[in-house]
C-alpha atoms as a PDB file:
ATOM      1  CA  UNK A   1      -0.613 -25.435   5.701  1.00  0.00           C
ATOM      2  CA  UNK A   2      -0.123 -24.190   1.997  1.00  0.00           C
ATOM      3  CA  UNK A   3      -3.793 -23.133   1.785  1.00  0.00           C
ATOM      4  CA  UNK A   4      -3.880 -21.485   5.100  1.00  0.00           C
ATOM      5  CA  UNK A   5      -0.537 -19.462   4.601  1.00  0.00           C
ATOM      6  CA  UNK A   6      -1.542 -18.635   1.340  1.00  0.00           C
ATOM      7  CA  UNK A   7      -4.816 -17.237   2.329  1.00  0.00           C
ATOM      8  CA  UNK A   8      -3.325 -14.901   5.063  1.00  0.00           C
ATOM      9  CA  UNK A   9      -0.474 -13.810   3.106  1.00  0.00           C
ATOM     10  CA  UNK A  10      -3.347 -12.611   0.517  1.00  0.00           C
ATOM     11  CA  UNK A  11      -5.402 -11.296   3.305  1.00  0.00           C
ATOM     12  CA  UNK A  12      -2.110  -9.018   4.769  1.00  0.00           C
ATOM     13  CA  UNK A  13      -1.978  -7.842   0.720  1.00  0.00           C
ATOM     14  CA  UNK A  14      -5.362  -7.218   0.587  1.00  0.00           C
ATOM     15  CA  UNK A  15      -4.933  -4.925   3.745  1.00  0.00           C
ATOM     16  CA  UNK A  16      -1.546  -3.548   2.522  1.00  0.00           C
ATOM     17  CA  UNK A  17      -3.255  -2.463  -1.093  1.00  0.00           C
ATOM     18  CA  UNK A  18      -6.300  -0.809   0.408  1.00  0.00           C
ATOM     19  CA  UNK A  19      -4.320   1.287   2.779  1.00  0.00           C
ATOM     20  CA  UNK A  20      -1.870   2.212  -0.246  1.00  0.00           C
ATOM     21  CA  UNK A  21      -5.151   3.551  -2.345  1.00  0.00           C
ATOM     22  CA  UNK A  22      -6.492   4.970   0.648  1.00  0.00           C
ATOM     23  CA  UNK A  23      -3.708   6.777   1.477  1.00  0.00           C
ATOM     24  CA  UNK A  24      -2.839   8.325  -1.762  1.00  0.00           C
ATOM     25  CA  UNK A  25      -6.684   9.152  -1.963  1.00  0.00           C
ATOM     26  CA  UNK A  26      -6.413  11.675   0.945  1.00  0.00           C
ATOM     27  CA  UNK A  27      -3.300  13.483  -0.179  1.00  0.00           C
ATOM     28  CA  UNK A  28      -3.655  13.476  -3.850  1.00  0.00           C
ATOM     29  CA  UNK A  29      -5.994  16.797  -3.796  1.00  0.00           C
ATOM     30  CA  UNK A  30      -3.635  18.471  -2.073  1.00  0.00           C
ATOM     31  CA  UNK A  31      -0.595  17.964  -4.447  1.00  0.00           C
ATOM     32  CA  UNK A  32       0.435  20.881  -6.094  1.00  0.00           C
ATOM     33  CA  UNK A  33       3.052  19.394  -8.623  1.00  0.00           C
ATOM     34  CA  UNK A  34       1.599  17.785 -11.893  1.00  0.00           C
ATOM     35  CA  UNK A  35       4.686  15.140 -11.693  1.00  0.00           C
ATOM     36  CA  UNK A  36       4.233  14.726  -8.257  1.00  0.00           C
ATOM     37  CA  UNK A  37       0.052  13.588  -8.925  1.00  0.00           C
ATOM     38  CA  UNK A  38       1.219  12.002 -12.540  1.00  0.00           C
ATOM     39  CA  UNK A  39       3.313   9.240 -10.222  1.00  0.00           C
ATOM     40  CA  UNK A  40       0.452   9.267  -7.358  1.00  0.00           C
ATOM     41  CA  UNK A  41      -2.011   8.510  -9.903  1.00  0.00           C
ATOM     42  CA  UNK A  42       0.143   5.756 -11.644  1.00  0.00           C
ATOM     43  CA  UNK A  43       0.947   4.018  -7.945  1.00  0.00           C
ATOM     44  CA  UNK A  44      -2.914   4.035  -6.998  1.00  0.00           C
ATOM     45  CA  UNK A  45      -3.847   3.073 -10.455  1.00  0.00           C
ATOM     46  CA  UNK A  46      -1.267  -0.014 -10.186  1.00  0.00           C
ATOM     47  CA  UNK A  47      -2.709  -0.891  -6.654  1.00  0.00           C
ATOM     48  CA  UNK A  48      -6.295  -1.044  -7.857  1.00  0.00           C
ATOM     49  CA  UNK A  49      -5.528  -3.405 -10.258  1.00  0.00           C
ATOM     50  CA  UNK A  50      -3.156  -5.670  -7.827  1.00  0.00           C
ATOM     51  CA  UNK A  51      -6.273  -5.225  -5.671  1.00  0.00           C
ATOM     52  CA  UNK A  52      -8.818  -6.800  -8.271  1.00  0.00           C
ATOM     53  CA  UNK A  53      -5.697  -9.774  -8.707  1.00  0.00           C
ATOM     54  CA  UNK A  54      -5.912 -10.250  -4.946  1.00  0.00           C
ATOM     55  CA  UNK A  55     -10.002 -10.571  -4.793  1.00  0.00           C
ATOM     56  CA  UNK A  56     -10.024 -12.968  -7.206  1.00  0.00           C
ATOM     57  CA  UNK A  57      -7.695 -15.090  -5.795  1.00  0.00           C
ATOM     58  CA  UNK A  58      -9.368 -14.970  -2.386  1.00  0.00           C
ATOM     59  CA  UNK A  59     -12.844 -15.969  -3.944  1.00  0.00           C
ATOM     60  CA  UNK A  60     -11.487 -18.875  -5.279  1.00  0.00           C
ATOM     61  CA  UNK A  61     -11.034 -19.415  -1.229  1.00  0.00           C
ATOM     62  CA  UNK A  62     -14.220 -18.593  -0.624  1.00  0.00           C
ATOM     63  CA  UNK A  63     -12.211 -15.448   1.472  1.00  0.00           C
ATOM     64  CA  UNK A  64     -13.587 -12.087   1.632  1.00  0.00           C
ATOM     65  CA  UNK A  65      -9.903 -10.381   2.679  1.00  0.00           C
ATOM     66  CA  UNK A  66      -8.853  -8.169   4.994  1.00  0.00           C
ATOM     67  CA  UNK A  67      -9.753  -4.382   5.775  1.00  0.00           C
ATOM     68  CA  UNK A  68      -6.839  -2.599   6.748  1.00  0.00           C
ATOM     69  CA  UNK A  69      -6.369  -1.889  10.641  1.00  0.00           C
ATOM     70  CA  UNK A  70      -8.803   0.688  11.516  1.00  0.00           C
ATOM     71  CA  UNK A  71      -6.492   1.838  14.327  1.00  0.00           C
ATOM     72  CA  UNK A  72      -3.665   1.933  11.605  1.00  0.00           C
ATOM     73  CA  UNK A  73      -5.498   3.620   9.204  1.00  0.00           C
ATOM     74  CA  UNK A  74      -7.120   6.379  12.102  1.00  0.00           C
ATOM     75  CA  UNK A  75      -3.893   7.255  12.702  1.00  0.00           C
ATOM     76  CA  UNK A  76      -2.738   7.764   9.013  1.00  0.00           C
ATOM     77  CA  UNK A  77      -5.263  10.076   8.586  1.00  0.00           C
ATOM     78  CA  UNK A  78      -4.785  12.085  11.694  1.00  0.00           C
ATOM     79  CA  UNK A  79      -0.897  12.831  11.041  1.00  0.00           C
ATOM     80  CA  UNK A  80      -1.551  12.760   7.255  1.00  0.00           C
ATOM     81  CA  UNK A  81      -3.754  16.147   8.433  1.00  0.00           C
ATOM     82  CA  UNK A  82      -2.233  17.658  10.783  1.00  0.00           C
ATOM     83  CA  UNK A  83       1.053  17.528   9.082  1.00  0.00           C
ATOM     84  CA  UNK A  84      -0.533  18.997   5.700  1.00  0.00           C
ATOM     85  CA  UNK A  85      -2.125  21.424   8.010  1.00  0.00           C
ATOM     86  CA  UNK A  86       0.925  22.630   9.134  1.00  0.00           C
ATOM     87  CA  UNK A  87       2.817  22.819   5.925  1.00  0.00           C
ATOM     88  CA  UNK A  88       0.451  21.976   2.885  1.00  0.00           C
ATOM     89  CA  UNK A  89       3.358  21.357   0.108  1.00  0.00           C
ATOM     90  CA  UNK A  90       4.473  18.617  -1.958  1.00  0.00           C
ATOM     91  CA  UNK A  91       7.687  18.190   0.276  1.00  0.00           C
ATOM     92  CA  UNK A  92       5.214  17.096   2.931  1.00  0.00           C
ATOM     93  CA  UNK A  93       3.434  14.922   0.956  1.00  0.00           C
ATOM     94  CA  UNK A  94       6.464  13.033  -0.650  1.00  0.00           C
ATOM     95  CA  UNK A  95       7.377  12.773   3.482  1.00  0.00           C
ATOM     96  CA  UNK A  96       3.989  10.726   4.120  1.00  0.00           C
ATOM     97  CA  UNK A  97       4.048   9.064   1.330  1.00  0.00           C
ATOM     98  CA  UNK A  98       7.491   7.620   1.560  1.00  0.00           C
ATOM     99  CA  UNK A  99       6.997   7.047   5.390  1.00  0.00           C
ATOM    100  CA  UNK A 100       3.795   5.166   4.358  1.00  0.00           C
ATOM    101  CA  UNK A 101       5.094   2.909   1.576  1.00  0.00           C
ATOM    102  CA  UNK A 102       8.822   2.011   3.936  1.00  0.00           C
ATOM    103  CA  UNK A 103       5.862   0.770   6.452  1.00  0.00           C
ATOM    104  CA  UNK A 104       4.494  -1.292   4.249  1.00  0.00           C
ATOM    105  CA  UNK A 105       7.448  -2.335   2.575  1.00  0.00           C
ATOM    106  CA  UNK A 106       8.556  -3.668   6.410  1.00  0.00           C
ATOM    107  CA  UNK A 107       5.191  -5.092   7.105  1.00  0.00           C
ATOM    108  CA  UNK A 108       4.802  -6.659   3.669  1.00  0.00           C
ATOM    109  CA  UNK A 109       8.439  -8.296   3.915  1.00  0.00           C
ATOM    110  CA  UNK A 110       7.382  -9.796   7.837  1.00  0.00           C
ATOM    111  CA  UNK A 111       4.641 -11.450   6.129  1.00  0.00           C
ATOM    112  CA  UNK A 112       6.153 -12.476   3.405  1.00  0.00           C
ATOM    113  CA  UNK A 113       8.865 -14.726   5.580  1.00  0.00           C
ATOM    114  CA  UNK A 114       5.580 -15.622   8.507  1.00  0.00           C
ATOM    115  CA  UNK A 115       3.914 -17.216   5.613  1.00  0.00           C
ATOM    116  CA  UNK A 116       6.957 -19.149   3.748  1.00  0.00           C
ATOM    117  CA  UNK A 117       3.924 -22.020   3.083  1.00  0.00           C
ATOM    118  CA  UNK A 118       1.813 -19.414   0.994  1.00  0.00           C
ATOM    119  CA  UNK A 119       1.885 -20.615  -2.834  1.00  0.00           C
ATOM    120  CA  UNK A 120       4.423 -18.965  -5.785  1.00  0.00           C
ATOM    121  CA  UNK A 121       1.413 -16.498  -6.801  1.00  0.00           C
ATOM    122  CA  UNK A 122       0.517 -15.109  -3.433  1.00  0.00           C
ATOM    123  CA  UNK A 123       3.745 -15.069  -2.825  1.00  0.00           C
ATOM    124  CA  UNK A 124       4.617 -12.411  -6.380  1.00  0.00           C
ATOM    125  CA  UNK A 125       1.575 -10.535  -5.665  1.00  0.00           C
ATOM    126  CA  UNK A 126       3.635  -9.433  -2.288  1.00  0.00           C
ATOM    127  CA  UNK A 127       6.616  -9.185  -3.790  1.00  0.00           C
ATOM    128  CA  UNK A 128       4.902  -6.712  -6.725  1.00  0.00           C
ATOM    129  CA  UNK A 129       3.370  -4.870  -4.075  1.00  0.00           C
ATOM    130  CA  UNK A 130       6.729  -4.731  -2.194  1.00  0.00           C
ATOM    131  CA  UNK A 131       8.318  -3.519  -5.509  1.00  0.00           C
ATOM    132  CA  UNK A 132       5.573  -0.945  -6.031  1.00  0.00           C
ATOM    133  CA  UNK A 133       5.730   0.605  -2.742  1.00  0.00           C
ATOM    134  CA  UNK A 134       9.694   0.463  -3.351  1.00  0.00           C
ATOM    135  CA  UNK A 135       9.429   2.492  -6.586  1.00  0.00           C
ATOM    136  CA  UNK A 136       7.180   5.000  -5.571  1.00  0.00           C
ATOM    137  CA  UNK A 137       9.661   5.826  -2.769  1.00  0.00           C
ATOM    138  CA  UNK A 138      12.370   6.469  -5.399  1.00  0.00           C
ATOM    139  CA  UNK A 139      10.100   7.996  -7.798  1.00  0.00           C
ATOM    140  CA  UNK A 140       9.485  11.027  -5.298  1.00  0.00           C
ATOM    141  CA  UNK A 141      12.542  11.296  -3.657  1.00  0.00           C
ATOM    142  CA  UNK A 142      13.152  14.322  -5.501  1.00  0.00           C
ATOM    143  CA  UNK A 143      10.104  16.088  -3.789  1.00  0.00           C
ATOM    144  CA  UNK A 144      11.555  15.460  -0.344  1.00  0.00           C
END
């Protein structure tokens, strides 16, 4: 039960991380504001390297992870664009992007009490995530 909890709870990270880089990947060009892209950057650079934490550990259970939902990740894109074509400004972006992360903050936190068997280190890796997509949020709140 501890194996398999832990293993999904990685997997749902995995997922969660990938659609956090992914995400700031298709807005980033588009920022206009250097402190805006200075805490975009930062975030995605933090994510990466919770991402490579994440791999690891599912190797050493022989687990490839988890892409995230393509449907999910469709319809990022779509609104992502056709709200930036609409209004292409940084108040916009700071709109997706804190949309984006309280998503994954929910999702992140459902998984996080689904897999109460996972072990302690899945089980920070969520919580860092949880706190990264939490700090982003309040980092551009100003942009909003």
């Amino acid at each position: 039960m501890v194996e398999q909890d832990t293993i999904r709870l990685l997997r749902e990270c995995d997922a969660g991380v990938k659609m956090g880089i992914s995400s700031i990947d298709d807005v980033l060009p588009k920022v206009k504001s250097d402190s805006l892209e200075q805490y975009l950057v930062d975030c995605r650079n933090e994510h990466v390297r919770l991402q490579e934490e994440i791999e690891v550990l599912l190797e050493n259970y022989q687990d490839d992870g988890k892409d995230p939902n393509p449907i999910a990740k469709g319809m990022s894109w779509v609104k992502t664009n056709v709200k930036l074509a609409v209004e292409n400004s940084d108040e916009t972006i700071a709109d997706l992007m804190t949309d984006g992360c309280n998503m994954g903050v929910k999702s992140l936190n459902q998984y996080l009490n689904e897999y109460k068997a996972a072990n302690e280190k899945s089980k920070d890796i969520c919580k860092k995530l949880i706190n990264l997509e939490e700090k982003l949020t309040t980092d551009i709140r100003g942009y909003l």
